[in-house]
Protein backbone atom coordinates (compact mmCIF):
# COMPACT_ATOMS: atom_id res chain seq x y z
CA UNK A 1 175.67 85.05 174.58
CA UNK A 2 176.01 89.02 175.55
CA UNK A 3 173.38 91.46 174.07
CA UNK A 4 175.64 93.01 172.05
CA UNK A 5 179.01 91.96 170.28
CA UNK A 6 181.71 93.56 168.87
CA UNK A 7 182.38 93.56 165.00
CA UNK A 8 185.25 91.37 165.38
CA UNK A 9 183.57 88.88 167.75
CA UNK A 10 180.71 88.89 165.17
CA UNK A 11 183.15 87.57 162.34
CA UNK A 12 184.90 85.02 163.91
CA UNK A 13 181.73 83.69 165.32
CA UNK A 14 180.39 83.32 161.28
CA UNK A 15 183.77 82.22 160.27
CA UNK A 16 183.45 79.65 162.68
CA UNK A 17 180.33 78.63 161.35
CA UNK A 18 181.68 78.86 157.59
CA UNK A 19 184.61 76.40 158.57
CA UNK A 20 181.64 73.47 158.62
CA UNK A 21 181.44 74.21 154.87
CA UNK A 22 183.82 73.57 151.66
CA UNK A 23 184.46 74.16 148.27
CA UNK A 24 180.92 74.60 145.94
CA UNK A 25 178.92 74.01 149.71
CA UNK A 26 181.11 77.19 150.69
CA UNK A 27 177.53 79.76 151.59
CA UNK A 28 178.01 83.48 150.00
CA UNK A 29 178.26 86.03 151.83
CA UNK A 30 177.22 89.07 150.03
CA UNK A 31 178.98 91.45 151.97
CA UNK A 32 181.96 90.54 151.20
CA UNK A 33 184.91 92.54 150.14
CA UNK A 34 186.48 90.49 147.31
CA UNK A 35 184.70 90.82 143.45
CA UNK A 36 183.54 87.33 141.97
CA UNK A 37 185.18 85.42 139.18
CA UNK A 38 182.87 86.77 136.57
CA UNK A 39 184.10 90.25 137.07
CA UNK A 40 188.05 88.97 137.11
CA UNK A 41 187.93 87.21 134.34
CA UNK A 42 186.24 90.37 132.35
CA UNK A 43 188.90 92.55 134.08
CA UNK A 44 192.10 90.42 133.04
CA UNK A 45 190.77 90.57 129.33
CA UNK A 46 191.13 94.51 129.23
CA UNK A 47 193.90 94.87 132.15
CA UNK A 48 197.92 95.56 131.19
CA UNK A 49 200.69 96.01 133.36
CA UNK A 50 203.78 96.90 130.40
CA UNK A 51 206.05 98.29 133.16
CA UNK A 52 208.51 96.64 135.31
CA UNK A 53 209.75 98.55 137.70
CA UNK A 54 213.04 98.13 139.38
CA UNK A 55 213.24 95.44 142.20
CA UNK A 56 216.58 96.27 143.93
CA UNK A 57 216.32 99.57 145.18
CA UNK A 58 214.31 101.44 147.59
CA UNK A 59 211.46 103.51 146.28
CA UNK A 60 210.02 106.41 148.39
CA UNK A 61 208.26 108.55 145.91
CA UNK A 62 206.21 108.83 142.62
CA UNK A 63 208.41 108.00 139.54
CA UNK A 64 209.10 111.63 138.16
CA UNK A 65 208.31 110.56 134.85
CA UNK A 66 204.49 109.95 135.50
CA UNK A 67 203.66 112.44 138.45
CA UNK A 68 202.37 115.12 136.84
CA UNK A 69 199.83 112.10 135.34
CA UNK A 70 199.03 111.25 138.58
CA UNK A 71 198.63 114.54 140.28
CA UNK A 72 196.15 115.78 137.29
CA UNK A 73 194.31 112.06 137.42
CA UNK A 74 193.67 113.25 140.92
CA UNK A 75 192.45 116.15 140.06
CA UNK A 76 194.52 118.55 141.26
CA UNK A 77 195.72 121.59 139.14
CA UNK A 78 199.25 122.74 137.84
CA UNK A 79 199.24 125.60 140.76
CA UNK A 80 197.70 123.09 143.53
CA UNK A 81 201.31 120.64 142.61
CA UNK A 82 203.35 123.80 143.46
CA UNK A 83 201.52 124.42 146.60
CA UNK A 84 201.13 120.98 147.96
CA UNK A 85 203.46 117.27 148.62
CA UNK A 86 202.11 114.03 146.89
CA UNK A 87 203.49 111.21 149.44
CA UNK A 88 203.45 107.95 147.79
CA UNK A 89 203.00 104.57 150.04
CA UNK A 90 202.13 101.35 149.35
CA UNK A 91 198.50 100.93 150.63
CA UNK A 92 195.72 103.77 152.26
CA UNK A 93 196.19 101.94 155.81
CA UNK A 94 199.82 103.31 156.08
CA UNK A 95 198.20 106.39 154.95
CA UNK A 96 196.00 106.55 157.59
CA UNK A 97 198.84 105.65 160.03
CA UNK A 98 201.15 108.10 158.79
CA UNK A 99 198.30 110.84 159.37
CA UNK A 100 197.07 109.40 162.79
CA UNK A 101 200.73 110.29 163.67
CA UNK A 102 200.93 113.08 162.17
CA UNK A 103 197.56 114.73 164.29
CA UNK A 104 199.56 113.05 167.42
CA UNK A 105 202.42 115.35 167.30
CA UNK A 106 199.71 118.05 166.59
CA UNK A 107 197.96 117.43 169.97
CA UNK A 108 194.79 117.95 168.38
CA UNK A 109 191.46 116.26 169.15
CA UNK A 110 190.00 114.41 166.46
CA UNK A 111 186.28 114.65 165.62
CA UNK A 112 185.51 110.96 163.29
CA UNK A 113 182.99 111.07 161.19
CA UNK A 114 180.90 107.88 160.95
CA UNK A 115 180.79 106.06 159.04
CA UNK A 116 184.58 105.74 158.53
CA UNK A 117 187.05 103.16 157.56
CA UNK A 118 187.39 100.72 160.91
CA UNK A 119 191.56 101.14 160.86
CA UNK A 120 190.72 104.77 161.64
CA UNK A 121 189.40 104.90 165.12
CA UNK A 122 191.55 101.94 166.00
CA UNK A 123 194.67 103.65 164.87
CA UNK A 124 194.04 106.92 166.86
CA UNK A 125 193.12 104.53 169.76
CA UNK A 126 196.65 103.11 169.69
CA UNK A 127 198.66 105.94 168.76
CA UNK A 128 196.79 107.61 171.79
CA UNK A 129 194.96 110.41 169.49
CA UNK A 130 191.90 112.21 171.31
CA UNK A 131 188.92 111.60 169.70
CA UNK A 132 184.79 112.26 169.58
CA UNK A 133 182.76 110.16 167.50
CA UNK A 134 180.28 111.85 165.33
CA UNK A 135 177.13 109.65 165.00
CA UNK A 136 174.08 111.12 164.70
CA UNK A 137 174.48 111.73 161.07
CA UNK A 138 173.69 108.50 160.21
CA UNK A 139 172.27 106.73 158.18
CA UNK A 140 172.74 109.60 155.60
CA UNK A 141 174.85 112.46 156.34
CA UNK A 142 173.60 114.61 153.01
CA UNK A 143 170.03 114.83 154.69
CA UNK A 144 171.21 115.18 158.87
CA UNK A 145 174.37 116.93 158.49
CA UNK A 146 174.79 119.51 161.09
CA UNK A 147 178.01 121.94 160.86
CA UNK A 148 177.09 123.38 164.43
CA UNK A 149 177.69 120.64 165.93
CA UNK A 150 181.06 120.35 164.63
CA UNK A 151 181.69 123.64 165.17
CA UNK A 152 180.46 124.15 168.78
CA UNK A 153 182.59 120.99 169.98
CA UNK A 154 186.11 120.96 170.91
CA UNK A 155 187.39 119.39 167.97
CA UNK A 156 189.90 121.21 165.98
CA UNK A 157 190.48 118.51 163.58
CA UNK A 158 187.85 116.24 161.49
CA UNK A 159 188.16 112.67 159.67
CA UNK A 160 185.59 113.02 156.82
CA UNK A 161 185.27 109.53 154.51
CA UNK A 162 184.03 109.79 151.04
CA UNK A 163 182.23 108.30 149.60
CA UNK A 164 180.13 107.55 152.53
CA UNK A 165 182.03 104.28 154.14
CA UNK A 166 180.60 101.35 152.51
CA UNK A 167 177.24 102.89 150.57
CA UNK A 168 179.11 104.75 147.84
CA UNK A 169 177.52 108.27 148.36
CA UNK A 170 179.22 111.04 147.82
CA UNK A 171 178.45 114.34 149.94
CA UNK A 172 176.11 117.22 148.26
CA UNK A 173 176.83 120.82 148.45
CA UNK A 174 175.58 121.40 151.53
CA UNK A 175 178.27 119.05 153.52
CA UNK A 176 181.34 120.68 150.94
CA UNK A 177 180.39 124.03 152.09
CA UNK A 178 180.31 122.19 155.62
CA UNK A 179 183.89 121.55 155.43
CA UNK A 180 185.09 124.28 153.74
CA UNK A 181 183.76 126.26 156.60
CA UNK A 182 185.51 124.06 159.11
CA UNK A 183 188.56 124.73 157.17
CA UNK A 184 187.85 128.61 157.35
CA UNK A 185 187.72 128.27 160.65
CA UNK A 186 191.03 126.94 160.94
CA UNK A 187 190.13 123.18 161.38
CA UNK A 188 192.07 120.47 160.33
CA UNK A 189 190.28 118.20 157.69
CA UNK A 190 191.09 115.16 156.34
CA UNK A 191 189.66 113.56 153.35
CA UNK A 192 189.81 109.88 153.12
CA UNK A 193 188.59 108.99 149.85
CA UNK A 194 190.40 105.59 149.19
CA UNK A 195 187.63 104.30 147.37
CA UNK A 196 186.74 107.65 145.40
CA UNK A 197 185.71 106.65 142.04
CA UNK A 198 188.41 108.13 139.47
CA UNK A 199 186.79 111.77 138.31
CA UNK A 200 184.99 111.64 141.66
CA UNK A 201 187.19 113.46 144.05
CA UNK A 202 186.74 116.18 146.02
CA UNK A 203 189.95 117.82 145.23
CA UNK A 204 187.73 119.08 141.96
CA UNK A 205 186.14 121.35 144.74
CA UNK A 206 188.61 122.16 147.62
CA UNK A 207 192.33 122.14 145.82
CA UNK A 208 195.03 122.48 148.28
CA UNK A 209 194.41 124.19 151.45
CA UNK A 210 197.00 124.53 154.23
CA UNK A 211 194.70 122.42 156.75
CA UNK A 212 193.45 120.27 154.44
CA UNK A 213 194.77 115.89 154.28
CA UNK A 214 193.77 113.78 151.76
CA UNK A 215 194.42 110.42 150.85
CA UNK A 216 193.47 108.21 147.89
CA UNK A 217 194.14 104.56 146.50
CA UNK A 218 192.62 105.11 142.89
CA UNK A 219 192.98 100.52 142.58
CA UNK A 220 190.73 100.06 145.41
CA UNK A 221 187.33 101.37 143.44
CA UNK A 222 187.69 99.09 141.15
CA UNK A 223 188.35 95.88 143.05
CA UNK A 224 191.63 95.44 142.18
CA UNK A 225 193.66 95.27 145.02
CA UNK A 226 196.86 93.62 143.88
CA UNK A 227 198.41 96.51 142.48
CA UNK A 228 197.25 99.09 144.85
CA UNK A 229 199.39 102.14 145.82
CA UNK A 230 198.24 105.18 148.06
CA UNK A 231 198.99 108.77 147.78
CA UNK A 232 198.54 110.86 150.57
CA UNK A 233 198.32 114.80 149.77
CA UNK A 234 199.06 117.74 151.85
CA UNK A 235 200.19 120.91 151.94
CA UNK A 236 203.94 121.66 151.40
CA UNK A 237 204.03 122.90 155.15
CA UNK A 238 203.58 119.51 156.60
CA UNK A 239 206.33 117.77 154.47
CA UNK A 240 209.39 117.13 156.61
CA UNK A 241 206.83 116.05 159.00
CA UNK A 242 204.80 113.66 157.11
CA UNK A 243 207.78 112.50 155.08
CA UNK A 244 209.87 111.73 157.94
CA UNK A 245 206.76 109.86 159.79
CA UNK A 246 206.40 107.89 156.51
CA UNK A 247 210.11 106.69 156.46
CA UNK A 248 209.10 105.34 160.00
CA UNK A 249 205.67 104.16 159.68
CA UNK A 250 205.14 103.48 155.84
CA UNK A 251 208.69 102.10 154.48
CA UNK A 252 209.48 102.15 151.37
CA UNK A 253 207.30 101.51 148.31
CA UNK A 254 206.68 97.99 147.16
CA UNK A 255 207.19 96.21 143.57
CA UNK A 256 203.27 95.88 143.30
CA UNK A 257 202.62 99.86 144.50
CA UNK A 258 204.96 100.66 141.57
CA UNK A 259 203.29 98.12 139.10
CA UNK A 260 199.50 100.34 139.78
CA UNK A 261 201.00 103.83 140.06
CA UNK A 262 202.21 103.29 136.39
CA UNK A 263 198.63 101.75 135.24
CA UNK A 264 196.88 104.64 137.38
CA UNK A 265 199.42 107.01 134.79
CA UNK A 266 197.99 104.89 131.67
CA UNK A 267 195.33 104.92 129.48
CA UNK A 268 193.87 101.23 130.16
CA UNK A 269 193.44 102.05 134.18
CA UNK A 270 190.50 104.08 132.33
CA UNK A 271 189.13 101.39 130.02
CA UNK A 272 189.18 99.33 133.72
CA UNK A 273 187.31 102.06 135.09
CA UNK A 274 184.38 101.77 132.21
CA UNK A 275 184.50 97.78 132.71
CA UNK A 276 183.86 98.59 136.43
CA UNK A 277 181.34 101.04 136.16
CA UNK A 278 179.51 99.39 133.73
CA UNK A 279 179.46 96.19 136.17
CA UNK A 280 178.11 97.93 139.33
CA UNK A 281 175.48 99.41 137.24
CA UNK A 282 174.12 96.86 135.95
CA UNK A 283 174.08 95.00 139.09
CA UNK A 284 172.66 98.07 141.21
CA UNK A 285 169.75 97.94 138.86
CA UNK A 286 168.97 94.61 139.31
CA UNK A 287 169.11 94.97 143.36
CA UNK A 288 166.91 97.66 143.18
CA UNK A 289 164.17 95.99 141.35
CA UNK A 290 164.67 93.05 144.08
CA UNK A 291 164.31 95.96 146.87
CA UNK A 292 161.29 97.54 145.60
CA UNK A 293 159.11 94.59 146.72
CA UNK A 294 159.94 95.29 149.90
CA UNK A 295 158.30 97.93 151.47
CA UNK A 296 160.94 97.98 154.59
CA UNK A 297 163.70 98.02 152.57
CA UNK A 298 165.21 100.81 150.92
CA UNK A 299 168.70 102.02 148.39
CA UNK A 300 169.83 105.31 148.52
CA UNK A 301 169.25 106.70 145.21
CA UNK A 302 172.38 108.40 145.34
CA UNK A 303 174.75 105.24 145.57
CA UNK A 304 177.27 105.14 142.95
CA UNK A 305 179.92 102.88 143.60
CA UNK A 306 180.45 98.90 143.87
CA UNK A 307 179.18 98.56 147.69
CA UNK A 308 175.47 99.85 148.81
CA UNK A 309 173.77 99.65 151.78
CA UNK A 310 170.54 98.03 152.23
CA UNK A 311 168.14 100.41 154.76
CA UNK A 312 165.80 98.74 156.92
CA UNK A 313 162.87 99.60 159.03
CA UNK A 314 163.70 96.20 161.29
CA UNK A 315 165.63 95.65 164.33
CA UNK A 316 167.65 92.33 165.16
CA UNK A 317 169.40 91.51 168.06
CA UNK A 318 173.26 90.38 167.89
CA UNK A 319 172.31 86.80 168.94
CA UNK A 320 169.18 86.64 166.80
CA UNK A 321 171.19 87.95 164.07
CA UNK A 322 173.78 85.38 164.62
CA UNK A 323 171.48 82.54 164.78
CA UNK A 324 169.83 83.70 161.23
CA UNK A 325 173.22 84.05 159.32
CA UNK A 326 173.82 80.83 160.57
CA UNK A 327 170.35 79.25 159.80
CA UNK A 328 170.65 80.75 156.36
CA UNK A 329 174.30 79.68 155.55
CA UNK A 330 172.92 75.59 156.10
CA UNK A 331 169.64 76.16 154.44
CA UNK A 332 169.70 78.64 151.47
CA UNK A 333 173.46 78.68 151.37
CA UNK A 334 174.18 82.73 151.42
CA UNK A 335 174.57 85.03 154.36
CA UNK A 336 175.55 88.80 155.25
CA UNK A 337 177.19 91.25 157.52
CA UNK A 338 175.51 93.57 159.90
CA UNK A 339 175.89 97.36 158.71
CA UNK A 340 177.59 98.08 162.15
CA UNK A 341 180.46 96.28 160.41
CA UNK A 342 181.09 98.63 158.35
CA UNK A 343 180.39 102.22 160.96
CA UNK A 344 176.61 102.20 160.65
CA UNK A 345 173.55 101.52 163.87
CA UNK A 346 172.57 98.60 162.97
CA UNK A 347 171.27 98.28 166.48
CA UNK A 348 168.61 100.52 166.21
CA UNK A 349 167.74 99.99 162.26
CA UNK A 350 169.16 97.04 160.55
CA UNK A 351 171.31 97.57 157.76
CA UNK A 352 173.79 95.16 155.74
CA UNK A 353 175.83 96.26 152.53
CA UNK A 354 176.25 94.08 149.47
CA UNK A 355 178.83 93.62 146.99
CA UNK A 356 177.95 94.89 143.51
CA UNK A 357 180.53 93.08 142.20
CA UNK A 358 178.83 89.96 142.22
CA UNK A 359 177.62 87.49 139.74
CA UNK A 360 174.31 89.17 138.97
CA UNK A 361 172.12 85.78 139.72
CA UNK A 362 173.81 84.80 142.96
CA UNK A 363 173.27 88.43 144.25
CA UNK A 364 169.68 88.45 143.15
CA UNK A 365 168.80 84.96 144.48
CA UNK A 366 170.53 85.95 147.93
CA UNK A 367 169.42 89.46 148.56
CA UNK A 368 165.48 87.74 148.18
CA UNK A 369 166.67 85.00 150.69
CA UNK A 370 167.92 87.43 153.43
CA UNK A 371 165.00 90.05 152.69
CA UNK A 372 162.63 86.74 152.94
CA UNK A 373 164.50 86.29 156.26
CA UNK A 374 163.90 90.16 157.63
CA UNK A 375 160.42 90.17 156.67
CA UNK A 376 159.20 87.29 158.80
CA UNK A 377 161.60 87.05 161.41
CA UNK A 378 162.09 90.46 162.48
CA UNK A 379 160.66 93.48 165.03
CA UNK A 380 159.64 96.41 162.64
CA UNK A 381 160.22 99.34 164.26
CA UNK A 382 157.27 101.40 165.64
């Protein structure tokens, strides 16, 4: 096996290894995207979907009757509506498609800021969009963010993702006033904050700008991903563009997309919300306490969302790293993925995220097992 793998090569090879196991043998992985039943069955207490929107026609746009709702859930302002376009799709990947295409007939050089959502770089790869990657401010942009660099480069547009891709930290002042002097200086920003936490957004701070992209799906933060619609935001001077890109590369709006924009518009998409939070809290607490007896381990204390990355001081090779996950799936029955998974070096400090929307035991019991694992079968870094 190579020294180093790529992310997808990674996967298959564990969900090769996971294909040896069934039903209640089936190892955790703690990493992983879905929520557990625990948390559904809560959820489906307290969730209601009253409306039933039309199946026969074609449905491009937010349903007039609930987009002011939406728009001011968003937090945007009565004057930021009259200045700006609120493109409705079905999911945030078509959102980032429809923007990716959108920078394309642009001709601008992208600047991606890691960590960011994996369809990103792939999509600008395809569509054949310029780009510089933007690593060195990892592991935590709040504390290494540099705006000369940025500035000095020849990037006129940026691909921010908040919160922070996977570790559920949002940016501090210092990276806002960042971007708000990128957009003084004429830069094009986007804003991916799919899986913003509802009240989190960063259109509280910026509003509408003229250079300024955002795009949200308000279902994804809570694990719900069913119903999820996207809404991709610009200003009004972009919208024959953007709205003919999306007839081509977004399509019309699906029966489920309808079904959350008119939950995201109700009152119990905010008793889901408190269900949620209250969840991930409780379950961030308890990880932390498992943490803090490990001296080479560390949380942000900033996280605040259902995913957080574990910090290391350790480094682990791909093919050690495979061997472990394996190792651990047959003996201890739980296993995770590498933070390079997800946009972060793992290479030179290991990281791996977890799922806070876990069943509090399991997560517990397997974030000792793979911590076990790091301390006594891993370099520390010197």
């Amino acid at each position: 096996m190579k020294r180093y793998m790529t992310d997808y090569e990674i996967e298959m090879e564990l969900d090769e290894a996971l294909e040896e196991y069934s039903g209640e043998n089936t190892p955790v992985n703690l990493s992983y995207w879905n929520s557990c039943p625990k948390y559904k069955v809560q959820m489906k207490k307290i969730l209601k979907l009253d409306n039933v929107p039309d199946i026969f026609d074609y449905h491009y746009y937010f349903p007039e009757e609930i987009k002011d709702i939406i728009v001011q859930k968003l937090g945007f302002s009565a004057q930021d509506r009259e200045k700006a376009f609120f493109h409705a799709l079905s999911q945030s990947t078509l959102s980032i498609v429809v923007t990716t295409a959108l920078l394309l007939k642009l001709q601008v050089k992208m600047g991606i800021i890691l960590p960011s959502y994996f369809s990103v770089p792939d999509c600008c790869d395809d569509l054949k969009v310029p780009v510089r990657v933007f690593d060195s401010f990892l592991p935590d942009i709040n504390r290494l963010f540099d705006l000369d660099l940025l500035m000095q480069s020849d990037c006129n547009a940026f691909w921010f993702t908040s919160p922070i891709n996977s570790s559920s930290i949002y940016f501090t002042d210092q990276v806002k006033n960042g971007i708000q002097k990128l957009l003084d200086a004429g830069k094009i920003i986007i804003l991916d904050e799919s899986l913003c936490e509802n009240g989190r957004e960063l259109s509280y701070t910026f509003g509408i700008q003229e250079n300024l992209i955002y795009i949200y799906s308000p279902h994804k933060a809570l694990g719900i991903q069913g119903i999820k619609f996207s809404a991709l935001v610009a200003h009004k001077k972009y919208y024959d563009t953007i709205n003919s890109m999306i007839d081509s590369y977004g399509g019309s709006l699906s029966y489920s997309s309808q079904q959350g924009m008119f939950h995201f518009a109700s009152k119990n998409y905010d008793d889901c919300l408190s269900l949620y939070k209250k969840f991930w809290n409780h379950n961030l607490s308890a990880a932390r306490k498992i943490v803090a007896s490990y001296s080479f381990a560390t949380i942000l204390p900033e996280t605040a969302g259902h995913y957080t990355m574990i910090f290391t001081n350790r480094k682990l090779k791909d093919i050690d790293y495979i061997n472990a996950m394996k190792n651990l799936m047959k003996e201890k029955g739980y296993f995770i993925y590498p933070g390079s998974m997800h946009g972060f070096d793992s290479k030179k400090h290991f990281c791996f995220r977890i799922n806070l929307l876990l069943e509090t035991e399991i997560l517990e019991q397997g974030l000792k097992v793979v911590l076990d694992y790091l301390k006594d079968n891993s370099e520390a870094d010197r």
